[in-house]
N, C-alpha and C. Protein backbone atom coordinates (compact mmCIF):
# COMPACT_ATOMS: atom_id res chain seq x y z
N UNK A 1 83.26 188.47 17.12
CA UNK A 1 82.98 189.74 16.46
C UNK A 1 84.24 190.59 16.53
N UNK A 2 84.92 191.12 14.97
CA UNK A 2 86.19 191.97 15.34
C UNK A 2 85.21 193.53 15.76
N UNK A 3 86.62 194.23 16.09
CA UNK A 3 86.70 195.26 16.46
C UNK A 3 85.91 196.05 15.76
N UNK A 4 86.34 196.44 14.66
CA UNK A 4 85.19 197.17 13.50
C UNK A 4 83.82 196.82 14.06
N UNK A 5 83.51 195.57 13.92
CA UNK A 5 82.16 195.39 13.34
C UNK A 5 82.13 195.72 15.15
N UNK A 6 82.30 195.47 15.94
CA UNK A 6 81.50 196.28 17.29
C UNK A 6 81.55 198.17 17.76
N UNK A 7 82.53 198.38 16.58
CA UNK A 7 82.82 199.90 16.66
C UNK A 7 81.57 200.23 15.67
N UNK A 8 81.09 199.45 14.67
CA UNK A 8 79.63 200.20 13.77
C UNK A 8 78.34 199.80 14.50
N UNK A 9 78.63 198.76 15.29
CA UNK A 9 77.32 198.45 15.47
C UNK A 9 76.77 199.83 17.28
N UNK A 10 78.29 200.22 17.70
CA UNK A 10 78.13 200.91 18.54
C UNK A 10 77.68 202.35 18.36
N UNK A 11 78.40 202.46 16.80
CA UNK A 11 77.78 204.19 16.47
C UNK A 11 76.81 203.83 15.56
N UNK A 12 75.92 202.74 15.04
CA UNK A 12 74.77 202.53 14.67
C UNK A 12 73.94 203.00 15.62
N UNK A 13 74.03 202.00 17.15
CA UNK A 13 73.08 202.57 17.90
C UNK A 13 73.48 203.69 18.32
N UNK A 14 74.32 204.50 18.28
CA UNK A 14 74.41 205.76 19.11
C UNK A 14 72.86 206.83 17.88
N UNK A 15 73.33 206.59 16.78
CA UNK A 15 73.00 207.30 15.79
C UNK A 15 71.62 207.17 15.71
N UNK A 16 71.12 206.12 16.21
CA UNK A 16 69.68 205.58 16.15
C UNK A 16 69.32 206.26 17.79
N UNK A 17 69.72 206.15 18.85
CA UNK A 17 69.58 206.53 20.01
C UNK A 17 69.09 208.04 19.46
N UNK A 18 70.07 209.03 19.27
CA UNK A 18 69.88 210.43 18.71
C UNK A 18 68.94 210.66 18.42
N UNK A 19 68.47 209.72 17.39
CA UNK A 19 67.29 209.87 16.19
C UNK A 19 65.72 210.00 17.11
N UNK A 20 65.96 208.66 17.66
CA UNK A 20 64.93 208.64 19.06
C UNK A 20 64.91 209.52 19.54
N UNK A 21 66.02 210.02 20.30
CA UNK A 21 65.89 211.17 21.16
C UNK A 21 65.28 212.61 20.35
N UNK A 22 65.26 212.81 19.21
CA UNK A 22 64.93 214.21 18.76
C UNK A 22 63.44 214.10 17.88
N UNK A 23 63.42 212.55 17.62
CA UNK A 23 62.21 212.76 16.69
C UNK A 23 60.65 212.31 17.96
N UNK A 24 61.22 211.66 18.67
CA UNK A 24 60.15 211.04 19.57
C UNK A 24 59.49 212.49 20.05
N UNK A 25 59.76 213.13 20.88
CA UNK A 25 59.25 214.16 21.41
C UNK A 25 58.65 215.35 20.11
N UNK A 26 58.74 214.92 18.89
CA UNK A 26 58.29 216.15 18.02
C UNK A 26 56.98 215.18 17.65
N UNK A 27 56.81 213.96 17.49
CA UNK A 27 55.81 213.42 17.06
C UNK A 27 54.50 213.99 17.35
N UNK A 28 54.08 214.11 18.57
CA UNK A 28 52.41 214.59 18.99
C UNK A 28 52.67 215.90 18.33
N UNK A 29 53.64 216.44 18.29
CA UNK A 29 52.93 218.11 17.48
C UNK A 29 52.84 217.80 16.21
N UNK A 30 53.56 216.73 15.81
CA UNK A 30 53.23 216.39 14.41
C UNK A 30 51.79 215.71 14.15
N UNK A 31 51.38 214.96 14.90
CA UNK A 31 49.93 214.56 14.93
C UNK A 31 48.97 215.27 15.35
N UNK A 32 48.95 216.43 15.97
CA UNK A 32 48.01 217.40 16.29
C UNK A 32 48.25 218.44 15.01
N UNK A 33 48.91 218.75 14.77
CA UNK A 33 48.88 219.71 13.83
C UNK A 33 48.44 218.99 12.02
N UNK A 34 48.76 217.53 12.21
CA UNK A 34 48.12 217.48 10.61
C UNK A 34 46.58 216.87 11.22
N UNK A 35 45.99 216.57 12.40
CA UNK A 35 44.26 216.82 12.90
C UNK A 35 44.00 218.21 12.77
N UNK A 36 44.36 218.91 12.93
CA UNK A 36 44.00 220.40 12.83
C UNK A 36 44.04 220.83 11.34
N UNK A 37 44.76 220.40 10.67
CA UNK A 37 44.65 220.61 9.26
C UNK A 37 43.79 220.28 8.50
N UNK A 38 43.49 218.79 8.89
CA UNK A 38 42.66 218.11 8.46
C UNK A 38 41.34 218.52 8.75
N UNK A 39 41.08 219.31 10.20
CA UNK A 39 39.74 219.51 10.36
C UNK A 39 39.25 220.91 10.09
N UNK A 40 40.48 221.60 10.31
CA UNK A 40 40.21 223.25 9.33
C UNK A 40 39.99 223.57 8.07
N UNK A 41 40.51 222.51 7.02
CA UNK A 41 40.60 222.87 5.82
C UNK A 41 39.11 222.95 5.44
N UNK A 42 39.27 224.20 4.74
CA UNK A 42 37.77 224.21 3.63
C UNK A 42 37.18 223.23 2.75
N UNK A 43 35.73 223.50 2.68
CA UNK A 43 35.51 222.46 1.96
C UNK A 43 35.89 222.61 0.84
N UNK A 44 36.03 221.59 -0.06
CA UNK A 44 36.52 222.00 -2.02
C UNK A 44 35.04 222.91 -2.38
N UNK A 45 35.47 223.71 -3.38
CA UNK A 45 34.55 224.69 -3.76
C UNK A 45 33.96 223.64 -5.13
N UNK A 46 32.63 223.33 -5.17
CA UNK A 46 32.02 223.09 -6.34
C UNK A 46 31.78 223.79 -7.31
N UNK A 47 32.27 224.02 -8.77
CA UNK A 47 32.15 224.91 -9.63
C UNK A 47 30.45 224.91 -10.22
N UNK A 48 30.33 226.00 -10.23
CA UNK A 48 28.47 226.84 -10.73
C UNK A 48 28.76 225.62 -12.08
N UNK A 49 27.49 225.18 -12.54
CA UNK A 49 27.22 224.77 -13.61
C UNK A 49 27.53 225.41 -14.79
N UNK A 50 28.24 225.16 -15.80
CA UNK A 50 28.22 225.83 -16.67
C UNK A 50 26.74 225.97 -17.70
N UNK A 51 26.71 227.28 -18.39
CA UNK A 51 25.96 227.41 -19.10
C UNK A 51 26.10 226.69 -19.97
N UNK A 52 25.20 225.85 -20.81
CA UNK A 52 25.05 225.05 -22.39
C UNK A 52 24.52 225.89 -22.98
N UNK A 53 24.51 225.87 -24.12
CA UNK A 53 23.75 226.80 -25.39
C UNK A 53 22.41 225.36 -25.34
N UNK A 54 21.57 226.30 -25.86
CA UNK A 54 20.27 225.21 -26.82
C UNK A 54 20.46 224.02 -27.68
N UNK A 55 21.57 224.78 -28.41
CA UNK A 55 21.88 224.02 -29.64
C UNK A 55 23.02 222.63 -29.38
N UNK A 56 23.38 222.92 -28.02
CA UNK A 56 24.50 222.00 -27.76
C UNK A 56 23.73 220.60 -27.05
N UNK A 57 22.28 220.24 -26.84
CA UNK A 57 21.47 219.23 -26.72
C UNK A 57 21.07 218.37 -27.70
């Protein structure tokens, strides 16, 4: 393996390490907060029937 290719594969993982490091710990607020969304949201509003005329049967 030359030089290069162990100098990308070293700031690959650095870059991936990072990624881990900042996204891992945000995950559970990310999963509690779209359960909470999910269980707060209103129900969809059903629209009133519209009126028909007589003549429209």
């Amino acid at each position: 393996m030359s030089f290069a290719e162990r100098v990308m594969v070293r700031v690959s993982h650095a870059v991936a390490a990072l990624c881990l490091l900042f996204l891992l710990p945000i995950l559970p607020f990310l999963a509690v907060a779209a359960v909470a969304s999910a269980v707060l949201r209103p129900a969809p509003e059903t629209p009133a029937p519209s009126y028909r005329p007589g003549w429209a049967e």
